[in-house]
C-alpha atoms as a PDB file:
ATOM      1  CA  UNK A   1      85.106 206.844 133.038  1.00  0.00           C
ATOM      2  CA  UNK A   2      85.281 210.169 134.326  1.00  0.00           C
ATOM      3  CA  UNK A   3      87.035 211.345 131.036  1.00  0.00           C
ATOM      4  CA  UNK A   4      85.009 209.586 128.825  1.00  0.00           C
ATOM      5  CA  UNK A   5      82.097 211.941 130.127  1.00  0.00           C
ATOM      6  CA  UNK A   6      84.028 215.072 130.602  1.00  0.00           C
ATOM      7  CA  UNK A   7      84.805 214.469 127.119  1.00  0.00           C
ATOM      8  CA  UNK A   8      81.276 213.627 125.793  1.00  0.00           C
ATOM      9  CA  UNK A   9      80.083 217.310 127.610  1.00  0.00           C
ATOM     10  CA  UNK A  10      82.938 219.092 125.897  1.00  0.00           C
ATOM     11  CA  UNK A  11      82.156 217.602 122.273  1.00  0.00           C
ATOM     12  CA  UNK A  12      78.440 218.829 123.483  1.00  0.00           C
ATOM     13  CA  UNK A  13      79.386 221.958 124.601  1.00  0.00           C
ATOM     14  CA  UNK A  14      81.207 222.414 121.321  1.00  0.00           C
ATOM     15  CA  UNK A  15      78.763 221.331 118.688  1.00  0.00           C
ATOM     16  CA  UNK A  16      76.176 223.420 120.793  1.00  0.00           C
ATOM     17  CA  UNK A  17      78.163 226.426 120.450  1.00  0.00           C
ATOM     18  CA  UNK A  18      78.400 226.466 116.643  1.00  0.00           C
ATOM     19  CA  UNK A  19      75.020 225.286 116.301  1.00  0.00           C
ATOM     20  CA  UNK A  20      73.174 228.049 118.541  1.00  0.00           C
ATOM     21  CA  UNK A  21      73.955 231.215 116.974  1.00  0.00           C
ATOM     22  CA  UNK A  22      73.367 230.661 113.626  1.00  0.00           C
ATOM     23  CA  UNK A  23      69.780 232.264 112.664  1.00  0.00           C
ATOM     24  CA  UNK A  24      67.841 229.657 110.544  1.00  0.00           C
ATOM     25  CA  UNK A  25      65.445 230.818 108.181  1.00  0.00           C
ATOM     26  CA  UNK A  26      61.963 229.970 110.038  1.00  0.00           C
ATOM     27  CA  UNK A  27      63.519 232.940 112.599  1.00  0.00           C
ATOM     28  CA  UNK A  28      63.937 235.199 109.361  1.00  0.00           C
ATOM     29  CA  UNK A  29      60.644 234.551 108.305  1.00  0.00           C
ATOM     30  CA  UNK A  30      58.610 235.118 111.874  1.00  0.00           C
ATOM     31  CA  UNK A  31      60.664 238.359 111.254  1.00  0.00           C
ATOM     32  CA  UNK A  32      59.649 239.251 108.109  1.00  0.00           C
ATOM     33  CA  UNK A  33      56.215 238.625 108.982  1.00  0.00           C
ATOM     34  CA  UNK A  34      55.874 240.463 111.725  1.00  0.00           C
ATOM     35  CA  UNK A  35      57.696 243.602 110.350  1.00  0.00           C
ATOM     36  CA  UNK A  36      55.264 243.242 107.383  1.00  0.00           C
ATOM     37  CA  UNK A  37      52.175 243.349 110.141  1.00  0.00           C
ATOM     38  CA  UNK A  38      53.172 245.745 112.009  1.00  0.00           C
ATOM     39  CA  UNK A  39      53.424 247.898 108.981  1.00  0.00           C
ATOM     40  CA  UNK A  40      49.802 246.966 107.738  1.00  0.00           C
ATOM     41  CA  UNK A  41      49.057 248.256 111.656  1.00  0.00           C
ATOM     42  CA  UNK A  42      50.346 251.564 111.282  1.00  0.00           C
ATOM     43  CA  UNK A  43      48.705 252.057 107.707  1.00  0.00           C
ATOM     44  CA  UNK A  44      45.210 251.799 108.963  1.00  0.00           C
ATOM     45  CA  UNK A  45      46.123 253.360 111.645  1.00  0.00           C
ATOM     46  CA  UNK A  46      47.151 256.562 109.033  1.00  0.00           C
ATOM     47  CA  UNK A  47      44.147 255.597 106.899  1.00  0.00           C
ATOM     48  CA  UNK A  48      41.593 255.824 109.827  1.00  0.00           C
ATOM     49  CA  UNK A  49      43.294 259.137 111.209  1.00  0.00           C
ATOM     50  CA  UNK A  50      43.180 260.387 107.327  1.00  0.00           C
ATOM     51  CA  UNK A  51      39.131 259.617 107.273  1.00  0.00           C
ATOM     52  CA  UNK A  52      38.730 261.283 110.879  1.00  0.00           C
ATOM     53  CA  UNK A  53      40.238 264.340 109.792  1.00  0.00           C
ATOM     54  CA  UNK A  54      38.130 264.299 106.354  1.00  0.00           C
ATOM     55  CA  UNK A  55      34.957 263.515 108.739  1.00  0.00           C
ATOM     56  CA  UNK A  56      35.808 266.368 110.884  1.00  0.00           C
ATOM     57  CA  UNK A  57      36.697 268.534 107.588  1.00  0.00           C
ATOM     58  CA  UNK A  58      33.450 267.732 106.020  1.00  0.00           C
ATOM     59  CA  UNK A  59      31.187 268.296 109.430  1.00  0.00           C
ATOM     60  CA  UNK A  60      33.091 271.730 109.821  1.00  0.00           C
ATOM     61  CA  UNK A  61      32.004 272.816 105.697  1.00  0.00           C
ATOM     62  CA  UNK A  62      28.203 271.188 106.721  1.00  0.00           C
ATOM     63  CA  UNK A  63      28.542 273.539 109.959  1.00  0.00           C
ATOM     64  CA  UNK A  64      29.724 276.574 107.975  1.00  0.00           C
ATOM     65  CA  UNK A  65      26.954 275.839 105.549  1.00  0.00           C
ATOM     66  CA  UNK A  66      23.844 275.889 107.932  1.00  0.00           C
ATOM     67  CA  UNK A  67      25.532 279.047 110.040  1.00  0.00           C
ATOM     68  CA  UNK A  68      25.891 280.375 106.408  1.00  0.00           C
ATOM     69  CA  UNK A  69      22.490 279.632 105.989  1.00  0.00           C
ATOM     70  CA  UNK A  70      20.828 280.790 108.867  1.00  0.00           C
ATOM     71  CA  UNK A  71      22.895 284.419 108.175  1.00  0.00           C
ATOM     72  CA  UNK A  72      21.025 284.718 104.476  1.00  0.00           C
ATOM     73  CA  UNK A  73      17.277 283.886 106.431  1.00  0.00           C
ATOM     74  CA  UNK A  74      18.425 286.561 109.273  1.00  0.00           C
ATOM     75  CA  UNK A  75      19.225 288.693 106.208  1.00  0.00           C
ATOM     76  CA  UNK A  76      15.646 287.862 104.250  1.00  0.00           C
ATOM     77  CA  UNK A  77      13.934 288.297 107.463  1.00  0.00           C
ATOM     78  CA  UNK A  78      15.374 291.672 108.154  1.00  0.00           C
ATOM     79  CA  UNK A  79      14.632 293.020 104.319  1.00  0.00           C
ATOM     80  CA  UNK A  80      10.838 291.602 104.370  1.00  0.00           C
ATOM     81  CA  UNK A  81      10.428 293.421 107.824  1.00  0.00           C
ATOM     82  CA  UNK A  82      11.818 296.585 106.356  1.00  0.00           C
ATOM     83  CA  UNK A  83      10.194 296.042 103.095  1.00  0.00           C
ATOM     84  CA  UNK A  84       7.054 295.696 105.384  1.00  0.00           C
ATOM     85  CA  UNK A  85       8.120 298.767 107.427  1.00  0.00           C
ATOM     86  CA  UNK A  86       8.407 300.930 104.047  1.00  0.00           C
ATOM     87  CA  UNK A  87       5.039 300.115 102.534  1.00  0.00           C
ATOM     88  CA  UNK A  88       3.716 301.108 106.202  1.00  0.00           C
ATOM     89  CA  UNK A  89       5.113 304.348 105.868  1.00  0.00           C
ATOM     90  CA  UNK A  90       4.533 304.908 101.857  1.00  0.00           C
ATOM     91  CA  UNK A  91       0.341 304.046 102.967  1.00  0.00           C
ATOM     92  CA  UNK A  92       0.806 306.333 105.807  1.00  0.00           C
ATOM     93  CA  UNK A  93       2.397 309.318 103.517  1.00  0.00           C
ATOM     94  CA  UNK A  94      -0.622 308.084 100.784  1.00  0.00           C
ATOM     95  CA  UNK A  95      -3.411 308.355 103.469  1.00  0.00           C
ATOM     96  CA  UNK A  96      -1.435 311.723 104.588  1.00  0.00           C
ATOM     97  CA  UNK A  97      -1.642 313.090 100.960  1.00  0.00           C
ATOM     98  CA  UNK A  98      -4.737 312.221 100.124  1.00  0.00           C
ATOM     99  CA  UNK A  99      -5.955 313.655 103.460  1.00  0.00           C
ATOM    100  CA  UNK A 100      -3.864 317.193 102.358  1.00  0.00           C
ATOM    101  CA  UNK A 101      -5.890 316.903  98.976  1.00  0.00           C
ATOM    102  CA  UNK A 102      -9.303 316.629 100.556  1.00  0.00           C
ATOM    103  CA  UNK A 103      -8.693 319.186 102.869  1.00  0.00           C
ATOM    104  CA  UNK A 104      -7.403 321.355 100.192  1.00  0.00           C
ATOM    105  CA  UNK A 105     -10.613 320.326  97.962  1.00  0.00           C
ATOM    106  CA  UNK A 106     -12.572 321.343 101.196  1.00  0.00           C
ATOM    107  CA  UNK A 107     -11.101 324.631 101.535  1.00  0.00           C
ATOM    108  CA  UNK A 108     -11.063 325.249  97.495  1.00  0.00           C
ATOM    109  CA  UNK A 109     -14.812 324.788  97.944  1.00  0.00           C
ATOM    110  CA  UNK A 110     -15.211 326.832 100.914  1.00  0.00           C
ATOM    111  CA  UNK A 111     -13.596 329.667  99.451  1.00  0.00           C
ATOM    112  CA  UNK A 112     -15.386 329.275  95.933  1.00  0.00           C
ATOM    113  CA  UNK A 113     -18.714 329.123  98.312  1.00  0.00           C
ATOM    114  CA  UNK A 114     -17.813 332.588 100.031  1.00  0.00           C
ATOM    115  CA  UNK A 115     -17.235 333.642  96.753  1.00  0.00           C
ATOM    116  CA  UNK A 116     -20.243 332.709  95.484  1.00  0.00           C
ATOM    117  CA  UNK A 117     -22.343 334.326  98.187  1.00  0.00           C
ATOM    118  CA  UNK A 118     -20.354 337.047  97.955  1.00  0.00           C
ATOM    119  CA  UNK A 119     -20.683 338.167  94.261  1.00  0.00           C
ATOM    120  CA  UNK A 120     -24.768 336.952  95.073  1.00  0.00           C
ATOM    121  CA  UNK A 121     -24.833 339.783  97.976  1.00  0.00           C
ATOM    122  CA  UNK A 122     -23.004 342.153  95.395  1.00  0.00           C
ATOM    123  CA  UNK A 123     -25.604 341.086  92.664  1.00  0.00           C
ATOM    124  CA  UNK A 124     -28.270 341.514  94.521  1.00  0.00           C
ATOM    125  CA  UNK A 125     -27.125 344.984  96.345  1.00  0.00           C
ATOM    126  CA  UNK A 126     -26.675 346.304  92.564  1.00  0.00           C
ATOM    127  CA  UNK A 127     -30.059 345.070  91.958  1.00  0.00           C
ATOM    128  CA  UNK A 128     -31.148 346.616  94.657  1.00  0.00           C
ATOM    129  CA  UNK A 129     -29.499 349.950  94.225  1.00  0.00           C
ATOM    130  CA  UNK A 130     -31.071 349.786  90.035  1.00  0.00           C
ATOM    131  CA  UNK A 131     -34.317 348.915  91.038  1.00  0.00           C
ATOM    132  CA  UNK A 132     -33.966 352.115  93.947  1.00  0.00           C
ATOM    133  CA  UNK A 133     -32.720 354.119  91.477  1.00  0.00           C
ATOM    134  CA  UNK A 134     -35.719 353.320  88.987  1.00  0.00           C
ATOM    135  CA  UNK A 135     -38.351 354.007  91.678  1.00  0.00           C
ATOM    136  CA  UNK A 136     -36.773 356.566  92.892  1.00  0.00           C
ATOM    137  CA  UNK A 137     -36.857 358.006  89.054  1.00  0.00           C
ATOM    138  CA  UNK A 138     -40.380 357.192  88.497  1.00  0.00           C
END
């Protein structure tokens, strides 16, 4: 009996052997499958690494925009103030010329007043002197 069953575990042993390494297609399947998953895996993981870097591309343009922005309002800012600054100084050179032209009129006046008064004193010392000389001939 003892070679009946050391020949039944050799015929096992045997038909086990042939049998185990062959691959069967359910194992070339799970295979296929899992190949095909992990390549879906690394595609979003490209696709959500693509749409970080656009999110970080676009927030950097929105960021360059506003910095842009607030550059062109510094810029306004600075040209109303000197806008404001150069009508401040073209009322204050006005005011000064008009001022120059007043004081000119004034002096114009004063001098054409001096005038006056003198040719009067000269008038009236000729009139004087003709009506001395008259009396005087009498």
């Amino acid at each position: 009996m003892k070679k009946v069953v050391l020949s039944l575990a050799l015929v096992a042993v045997l038909g086990l052997s042939f049998t185990s390494c062959r691959e069967t297609k359910a194992e070339n399947t799970e295979d296929a499958i899992e190949d095909a998953m992990d390549d879906a895996g690394d595609a979003l993981d490209d696709a959500g690494d693509a749409i970080e870097d656009t999110m970080d591309d676009a927030g950097d343009a929105m960021e360059d925009t506003i910095d842009d922005a607030g550059e062109a309002m510094d810029d306004a800012k600075d040209s109303a103030g000197d806008a404001v600054v150069g009508a401040k100084e073209g009322a204050n050179d006005m005011a000064n010329d008009v001022k120059d032209a007043a004081n000119n009129a004034v002096e114009g006046a004063k001098k054409a007043g001096t005038d006056a008064v003198d040719s009067a004193k000269k008038a009236g010392d000729d009139a004087v002197t003709k009506a001395a000389d008259k009396v005087k001939g009498l």
